[in-house]
PDB file of N, CA and C in Angstrom:
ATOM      1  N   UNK A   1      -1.394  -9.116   0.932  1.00  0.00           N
ATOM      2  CA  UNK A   1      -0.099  -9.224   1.544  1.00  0.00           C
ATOM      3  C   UNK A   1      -0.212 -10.076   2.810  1.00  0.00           C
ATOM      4  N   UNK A   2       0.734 -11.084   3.266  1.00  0.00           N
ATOM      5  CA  UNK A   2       0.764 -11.654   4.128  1.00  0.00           C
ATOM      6  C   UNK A   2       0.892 -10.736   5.695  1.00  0.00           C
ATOM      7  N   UNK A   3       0.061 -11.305   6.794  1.00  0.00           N
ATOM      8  CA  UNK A   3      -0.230 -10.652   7.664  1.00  0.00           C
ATOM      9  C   UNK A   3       1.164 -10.520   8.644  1.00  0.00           C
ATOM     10  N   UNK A   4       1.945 -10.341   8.550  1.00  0.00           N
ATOM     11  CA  UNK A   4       3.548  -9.811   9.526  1.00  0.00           C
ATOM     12  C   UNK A   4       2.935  -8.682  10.315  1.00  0.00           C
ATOM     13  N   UNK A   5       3.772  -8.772  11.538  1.00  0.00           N
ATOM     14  CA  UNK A   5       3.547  -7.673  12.200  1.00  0.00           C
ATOM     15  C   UNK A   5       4.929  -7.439  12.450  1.00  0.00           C
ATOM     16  N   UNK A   6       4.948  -6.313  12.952  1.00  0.00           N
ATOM     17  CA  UNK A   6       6.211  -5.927  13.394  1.00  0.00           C
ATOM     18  C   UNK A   6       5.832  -4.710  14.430  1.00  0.00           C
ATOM     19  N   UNK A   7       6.892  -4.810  16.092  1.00  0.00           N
ATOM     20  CA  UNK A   7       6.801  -3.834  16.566  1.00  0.00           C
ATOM     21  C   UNK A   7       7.708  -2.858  16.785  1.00  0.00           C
ATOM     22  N   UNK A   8       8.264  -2.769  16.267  1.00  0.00           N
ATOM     23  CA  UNK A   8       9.241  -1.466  15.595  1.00  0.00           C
ATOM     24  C   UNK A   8       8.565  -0.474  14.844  1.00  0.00           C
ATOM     25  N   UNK A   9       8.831   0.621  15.882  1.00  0.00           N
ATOM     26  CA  UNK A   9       7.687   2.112  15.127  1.00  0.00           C
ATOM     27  C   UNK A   9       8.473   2.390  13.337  1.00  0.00           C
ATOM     28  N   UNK A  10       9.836   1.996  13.610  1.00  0.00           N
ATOM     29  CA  UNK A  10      10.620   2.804  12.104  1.00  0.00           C
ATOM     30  C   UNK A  10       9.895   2.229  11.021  1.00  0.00           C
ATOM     31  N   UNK A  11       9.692   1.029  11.081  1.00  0.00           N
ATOM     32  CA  UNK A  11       8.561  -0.356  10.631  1.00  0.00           C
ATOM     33  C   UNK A  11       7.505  -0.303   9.389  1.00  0.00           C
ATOM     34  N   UNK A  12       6.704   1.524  10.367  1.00  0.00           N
ATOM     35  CA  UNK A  12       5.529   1.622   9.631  1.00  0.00           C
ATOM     36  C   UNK A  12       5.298   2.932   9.639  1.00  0.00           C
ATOM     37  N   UNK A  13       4.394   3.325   8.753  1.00  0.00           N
ATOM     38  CA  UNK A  13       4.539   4.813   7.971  1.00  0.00           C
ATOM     39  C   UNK A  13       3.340   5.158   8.041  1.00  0.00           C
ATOM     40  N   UNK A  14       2.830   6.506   8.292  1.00  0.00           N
ATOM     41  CA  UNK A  14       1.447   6.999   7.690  1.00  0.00           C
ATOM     42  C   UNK A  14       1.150   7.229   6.558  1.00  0.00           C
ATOM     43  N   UNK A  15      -0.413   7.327   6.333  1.00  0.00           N
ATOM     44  CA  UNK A  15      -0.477   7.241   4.675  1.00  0.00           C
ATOM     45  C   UNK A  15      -0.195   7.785   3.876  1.00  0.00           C
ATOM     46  N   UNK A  16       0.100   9.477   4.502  1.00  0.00           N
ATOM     47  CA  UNK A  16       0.489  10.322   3.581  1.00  0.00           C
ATOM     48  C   UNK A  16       2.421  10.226   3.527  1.00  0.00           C
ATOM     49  N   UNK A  17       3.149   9.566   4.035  1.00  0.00           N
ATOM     50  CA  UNK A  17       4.361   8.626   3.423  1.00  0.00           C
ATOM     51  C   UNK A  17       4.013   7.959   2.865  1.00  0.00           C
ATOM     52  N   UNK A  18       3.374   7.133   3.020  1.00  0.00           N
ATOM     53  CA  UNK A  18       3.394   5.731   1.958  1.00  0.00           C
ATOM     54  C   UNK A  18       2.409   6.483   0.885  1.00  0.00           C
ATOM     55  N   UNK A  19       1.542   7.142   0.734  1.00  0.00           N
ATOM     56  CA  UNK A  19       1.285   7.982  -0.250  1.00  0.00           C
ATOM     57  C   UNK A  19       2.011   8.499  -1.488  1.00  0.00           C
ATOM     58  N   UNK A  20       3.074   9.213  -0.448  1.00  0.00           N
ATOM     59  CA  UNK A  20       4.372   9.574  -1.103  1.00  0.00           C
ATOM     60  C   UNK A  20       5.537   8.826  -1.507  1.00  0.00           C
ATOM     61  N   UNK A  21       6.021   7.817  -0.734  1.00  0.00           N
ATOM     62  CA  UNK A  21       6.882   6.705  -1.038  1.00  0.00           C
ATOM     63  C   UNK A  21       6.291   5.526  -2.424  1.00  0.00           C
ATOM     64  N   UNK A  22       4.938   5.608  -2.497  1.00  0.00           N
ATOM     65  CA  UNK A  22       4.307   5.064  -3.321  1.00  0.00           C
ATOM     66  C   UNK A  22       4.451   6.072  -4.935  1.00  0.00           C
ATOM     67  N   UNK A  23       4.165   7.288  -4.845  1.00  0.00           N
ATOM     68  CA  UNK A  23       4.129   8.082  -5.809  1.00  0.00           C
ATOM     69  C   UNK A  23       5.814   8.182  -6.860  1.00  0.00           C
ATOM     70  N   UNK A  24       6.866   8.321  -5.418  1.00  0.00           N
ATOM     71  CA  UNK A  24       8.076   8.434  -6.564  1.00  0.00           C
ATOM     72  C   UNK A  24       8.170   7.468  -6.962  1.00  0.00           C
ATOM     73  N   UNK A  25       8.185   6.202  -6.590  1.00  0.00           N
ATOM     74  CA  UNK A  25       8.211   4.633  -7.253  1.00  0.00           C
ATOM     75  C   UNK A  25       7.421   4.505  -8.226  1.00  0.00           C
ATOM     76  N   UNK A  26       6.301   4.688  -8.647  1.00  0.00           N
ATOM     77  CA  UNK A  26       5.448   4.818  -9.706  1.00  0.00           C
ATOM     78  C   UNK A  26       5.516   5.439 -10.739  1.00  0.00           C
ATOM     79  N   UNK A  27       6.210   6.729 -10.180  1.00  0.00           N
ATOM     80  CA  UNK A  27       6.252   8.284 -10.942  1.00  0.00           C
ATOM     81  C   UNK A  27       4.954   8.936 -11.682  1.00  0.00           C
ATOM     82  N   UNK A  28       3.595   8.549 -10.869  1.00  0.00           N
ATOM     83  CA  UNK A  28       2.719   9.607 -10.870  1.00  0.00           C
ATOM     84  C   UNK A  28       2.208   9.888  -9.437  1.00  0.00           C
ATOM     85  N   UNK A  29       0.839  10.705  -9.249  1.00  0.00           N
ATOM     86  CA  UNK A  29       0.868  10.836  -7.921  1.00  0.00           C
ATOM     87  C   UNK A  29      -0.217  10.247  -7.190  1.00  0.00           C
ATOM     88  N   UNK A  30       0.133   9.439  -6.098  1.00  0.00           N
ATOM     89  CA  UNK A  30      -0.610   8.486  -5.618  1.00  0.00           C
ATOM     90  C   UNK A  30      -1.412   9.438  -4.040  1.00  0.00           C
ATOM     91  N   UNK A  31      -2.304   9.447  -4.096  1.00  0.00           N
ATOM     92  CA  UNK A  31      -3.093   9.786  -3.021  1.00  0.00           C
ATOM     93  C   UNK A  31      -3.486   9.096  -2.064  1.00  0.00           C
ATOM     94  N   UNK A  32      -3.233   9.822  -0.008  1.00  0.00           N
ATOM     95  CA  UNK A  32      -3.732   8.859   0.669  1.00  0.00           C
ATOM     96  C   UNK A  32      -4.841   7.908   1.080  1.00  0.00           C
ATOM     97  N   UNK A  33      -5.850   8.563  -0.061  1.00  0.00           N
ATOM     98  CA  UNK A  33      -7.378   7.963   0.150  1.00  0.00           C
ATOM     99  C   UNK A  33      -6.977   6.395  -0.354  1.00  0.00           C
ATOM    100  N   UNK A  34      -6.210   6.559  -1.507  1.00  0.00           N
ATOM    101  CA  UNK A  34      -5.596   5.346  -2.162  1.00  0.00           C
ATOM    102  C   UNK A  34      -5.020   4.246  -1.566  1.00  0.00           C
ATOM    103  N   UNK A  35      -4.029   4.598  -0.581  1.00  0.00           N
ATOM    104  CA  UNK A  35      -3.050   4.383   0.272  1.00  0.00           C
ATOM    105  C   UNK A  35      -4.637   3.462   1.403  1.00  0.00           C
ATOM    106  N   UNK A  36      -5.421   4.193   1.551  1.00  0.00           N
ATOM    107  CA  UNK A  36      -6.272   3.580   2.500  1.00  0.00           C
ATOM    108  C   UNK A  36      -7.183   2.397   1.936  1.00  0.00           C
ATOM    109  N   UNK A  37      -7.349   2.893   0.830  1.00  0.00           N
ATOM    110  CA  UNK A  37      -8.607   1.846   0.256  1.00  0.00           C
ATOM    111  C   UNK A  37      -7.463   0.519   0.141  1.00  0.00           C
ATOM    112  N   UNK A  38      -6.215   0.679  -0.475  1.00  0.00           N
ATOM    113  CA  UNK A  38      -5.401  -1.026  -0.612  1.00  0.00           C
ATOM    114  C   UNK A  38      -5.657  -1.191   0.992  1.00  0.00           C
ATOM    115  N   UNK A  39      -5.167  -0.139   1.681  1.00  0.00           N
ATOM    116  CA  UNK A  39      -5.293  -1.168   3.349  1.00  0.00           C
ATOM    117  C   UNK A  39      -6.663  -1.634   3.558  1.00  0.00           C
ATOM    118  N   UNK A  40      -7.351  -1.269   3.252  1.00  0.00           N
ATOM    119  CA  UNK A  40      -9.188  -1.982   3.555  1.00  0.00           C
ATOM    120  C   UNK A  40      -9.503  -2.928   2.944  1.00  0.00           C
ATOM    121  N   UNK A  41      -9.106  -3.185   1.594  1.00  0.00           N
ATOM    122  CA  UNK A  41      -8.855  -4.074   0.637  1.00  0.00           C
ATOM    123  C   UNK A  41      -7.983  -4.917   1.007  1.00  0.00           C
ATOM    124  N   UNK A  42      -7.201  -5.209   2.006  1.00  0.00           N
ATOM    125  CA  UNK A  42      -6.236  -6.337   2.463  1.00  0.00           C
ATOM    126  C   UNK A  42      -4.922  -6.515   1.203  1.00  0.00           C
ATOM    127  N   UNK A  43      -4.574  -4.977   0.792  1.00  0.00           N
ATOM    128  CA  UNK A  43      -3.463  -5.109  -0.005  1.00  0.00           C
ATOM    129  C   UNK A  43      -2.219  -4.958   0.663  1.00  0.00           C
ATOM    130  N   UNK A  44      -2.373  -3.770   1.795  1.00  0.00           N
ATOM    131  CA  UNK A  44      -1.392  -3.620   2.524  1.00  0.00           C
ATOM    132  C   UNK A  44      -1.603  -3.811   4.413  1.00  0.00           C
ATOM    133  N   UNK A  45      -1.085  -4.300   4.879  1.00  0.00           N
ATOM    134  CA  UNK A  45      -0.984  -4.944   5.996  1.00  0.00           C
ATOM    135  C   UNK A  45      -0.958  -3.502   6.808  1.00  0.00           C
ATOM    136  N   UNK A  46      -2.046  -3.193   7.680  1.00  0.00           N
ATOM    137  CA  UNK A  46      -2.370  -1.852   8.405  1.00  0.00           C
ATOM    138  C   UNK A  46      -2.391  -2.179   9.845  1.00  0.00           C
ATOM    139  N   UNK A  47      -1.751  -1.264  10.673  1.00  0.00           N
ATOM    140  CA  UNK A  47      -2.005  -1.458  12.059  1.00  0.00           C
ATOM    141  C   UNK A  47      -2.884  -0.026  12.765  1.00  0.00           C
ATOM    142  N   UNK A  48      -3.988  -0.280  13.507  1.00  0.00           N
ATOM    143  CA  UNK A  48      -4.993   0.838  13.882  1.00  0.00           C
ATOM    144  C   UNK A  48      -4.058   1.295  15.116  1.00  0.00           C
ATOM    145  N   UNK A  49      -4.095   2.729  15.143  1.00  0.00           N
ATOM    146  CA  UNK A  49      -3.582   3.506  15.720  1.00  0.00           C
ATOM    147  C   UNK A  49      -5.006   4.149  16.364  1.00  0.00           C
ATOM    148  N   UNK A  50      -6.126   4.411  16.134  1.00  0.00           N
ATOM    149  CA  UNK A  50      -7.148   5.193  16.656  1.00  0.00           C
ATOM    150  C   UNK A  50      -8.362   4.749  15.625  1.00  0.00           C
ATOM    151  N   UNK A  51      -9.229   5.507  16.413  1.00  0.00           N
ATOM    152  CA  UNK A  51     -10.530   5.455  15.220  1.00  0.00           C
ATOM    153  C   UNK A  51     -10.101   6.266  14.153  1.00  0.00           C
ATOM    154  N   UNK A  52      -9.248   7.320  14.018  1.00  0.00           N
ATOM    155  CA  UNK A  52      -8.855   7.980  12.873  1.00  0.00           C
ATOM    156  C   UNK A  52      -7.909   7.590  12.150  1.00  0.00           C
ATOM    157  N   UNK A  53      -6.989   7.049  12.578  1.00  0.00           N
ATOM    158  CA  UNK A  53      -5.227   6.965  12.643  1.00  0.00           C
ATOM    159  C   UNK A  53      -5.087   5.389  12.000  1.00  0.00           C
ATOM    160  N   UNK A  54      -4.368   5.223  11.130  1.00  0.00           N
ATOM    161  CA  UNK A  54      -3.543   3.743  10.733  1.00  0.00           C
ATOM    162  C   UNK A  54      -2.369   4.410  10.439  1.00  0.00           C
ATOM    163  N   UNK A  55      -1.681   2.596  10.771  1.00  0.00           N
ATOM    164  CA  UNK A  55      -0.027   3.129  10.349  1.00  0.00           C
ATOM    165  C   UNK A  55      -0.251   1.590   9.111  1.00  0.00           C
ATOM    166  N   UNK A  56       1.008   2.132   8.202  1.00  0.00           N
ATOM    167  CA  UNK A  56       0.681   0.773   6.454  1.00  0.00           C
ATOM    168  C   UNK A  56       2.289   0.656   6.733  1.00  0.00           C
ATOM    169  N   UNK A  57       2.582  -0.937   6.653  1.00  0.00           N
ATOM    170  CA  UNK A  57       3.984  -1.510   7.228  1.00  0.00           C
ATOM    171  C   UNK A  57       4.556  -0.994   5.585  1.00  0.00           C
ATOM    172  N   UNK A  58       5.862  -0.440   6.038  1.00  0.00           N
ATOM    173  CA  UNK A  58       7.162  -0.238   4.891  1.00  0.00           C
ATOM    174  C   UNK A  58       7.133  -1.169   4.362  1.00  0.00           C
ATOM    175  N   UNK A  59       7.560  -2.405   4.475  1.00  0.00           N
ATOM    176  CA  UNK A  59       8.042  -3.542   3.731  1.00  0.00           C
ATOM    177  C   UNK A  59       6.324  -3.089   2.063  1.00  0.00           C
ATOM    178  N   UNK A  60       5.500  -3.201   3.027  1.00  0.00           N
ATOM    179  CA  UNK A  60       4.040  -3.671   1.811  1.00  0.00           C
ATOM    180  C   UNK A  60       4.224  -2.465   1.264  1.00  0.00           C
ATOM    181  N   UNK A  61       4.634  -1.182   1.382  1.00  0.00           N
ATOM    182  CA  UNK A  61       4.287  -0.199   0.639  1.00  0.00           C
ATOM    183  C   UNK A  61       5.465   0.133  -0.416  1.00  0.00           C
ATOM    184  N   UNK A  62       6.500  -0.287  -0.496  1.00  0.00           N
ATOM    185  CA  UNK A  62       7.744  -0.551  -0.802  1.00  0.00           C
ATOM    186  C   UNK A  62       7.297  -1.695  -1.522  1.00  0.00           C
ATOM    187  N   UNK A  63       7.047  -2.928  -1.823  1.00  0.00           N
ATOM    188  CA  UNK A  63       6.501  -3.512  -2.597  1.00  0.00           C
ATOM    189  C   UNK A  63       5.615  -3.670  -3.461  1.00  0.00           C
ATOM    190  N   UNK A  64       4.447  -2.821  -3.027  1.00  0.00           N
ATOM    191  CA  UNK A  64       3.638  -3.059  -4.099  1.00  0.00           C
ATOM    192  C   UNK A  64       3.594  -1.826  -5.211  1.00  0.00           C
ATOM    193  N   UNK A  65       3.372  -2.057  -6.701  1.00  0.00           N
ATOM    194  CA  UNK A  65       3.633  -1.932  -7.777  1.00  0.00           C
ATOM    195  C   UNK A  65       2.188  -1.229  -8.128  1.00  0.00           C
ATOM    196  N   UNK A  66       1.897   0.247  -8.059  1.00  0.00           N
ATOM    197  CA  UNK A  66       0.821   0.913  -8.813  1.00  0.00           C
ATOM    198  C   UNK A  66       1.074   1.317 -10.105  1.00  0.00           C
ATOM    199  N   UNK A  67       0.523   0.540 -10.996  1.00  0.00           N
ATOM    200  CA  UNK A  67       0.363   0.520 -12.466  1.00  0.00           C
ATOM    201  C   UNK A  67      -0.682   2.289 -12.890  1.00  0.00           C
ATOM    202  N   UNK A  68      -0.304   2.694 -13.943  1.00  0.00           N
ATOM    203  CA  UNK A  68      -1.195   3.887 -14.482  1.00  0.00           C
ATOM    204  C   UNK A  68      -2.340   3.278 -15.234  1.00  0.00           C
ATOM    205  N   UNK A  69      -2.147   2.292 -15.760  1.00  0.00           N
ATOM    206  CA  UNK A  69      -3.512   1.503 -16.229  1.00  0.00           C
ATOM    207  C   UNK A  69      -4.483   1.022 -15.783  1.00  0.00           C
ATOM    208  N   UNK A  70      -5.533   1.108 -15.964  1.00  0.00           N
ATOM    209  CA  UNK A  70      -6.783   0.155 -15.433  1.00  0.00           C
ATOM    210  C   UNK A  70      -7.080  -0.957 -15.887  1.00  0.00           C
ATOM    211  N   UNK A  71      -7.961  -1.454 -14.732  1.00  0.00           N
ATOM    212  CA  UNK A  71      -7.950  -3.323 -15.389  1.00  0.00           C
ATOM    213  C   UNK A  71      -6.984  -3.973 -14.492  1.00  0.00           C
ATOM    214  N   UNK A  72      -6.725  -5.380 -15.053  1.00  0.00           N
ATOM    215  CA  UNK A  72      -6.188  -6.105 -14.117  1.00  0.00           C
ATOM    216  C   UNK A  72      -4.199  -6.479 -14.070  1.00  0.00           C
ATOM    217  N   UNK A  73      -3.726  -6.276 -13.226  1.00  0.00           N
ATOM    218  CA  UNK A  73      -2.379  -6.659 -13.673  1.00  0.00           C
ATOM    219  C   UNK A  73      -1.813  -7.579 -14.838  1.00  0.00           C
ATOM    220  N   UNK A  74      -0.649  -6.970 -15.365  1.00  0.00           N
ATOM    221  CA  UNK A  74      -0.090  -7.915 -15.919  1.00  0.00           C
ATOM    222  C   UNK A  74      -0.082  -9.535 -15.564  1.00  0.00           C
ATOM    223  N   UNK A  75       0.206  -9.459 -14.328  1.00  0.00           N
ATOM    224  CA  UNK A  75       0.568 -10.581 -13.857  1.00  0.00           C
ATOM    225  C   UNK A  75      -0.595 -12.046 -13.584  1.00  0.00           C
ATOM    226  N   UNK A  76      -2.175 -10.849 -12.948  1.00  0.00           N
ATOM    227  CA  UNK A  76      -2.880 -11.159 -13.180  1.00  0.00           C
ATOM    228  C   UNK A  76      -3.740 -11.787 -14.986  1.00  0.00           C
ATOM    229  N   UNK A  77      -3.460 -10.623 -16.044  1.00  0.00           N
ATOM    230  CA  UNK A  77      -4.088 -10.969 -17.093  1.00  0.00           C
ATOM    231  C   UNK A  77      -3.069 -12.491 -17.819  1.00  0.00           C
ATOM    232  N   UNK A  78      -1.821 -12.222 -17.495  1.00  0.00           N
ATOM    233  CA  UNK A  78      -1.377 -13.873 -17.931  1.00  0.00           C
ATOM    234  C   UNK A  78      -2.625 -15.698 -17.046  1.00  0.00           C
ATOM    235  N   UNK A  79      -2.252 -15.277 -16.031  1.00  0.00           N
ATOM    236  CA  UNK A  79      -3.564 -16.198 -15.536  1.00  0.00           C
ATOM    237  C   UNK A  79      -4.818 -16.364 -15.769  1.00  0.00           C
ATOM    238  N   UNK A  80      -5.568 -15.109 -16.643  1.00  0.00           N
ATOM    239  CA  UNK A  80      -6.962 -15.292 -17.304  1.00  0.00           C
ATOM    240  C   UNK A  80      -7.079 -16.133 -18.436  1.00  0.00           C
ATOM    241  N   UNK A  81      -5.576 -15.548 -19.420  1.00  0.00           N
ATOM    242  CA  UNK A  81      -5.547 -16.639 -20.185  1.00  0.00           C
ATOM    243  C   UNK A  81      -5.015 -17.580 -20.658  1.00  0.00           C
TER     244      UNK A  81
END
């Protein structure tokens, strides 16, 4: 996800929202470990709050699309072949 910042607290969510905001959009259940590994992975655009603490911007978590399948996206497997 492209790096935006925004400083507006309404902005950005903890993981266990975007955990949850992620899960009804999907309609299975998405966990915050999950929620953390896309932010470490540079899927979702994270701002450090502490050595413990991130906040994951609304806009990226609201966008991105957790599939129940494994392997590579749709979108991705059209470009392999």
């Amino acid at each position: 996800m492209p790096k935006a910042h925004s400083d507006r607290f309404d902005d950005w969510m903890t993981g266990a929202e975007a955990a949850q905001l992620m899960s009804e959009r999907s309609g299975h259940a998405i966990g915050p470990d999950y929620v953390r590994w896309l932010g470490n992975h540079g899927k979702l655009t994270t701002r450090k709050l502490s050595e413990r603490a991130k906040l994951y911007l609304r806009r990226d978590c609201e966008r991105y699309v957790v599939s129940t399948v494994r392997g590579p996206k749709p979108r991705q497997a059209k470009r392999a072949a």
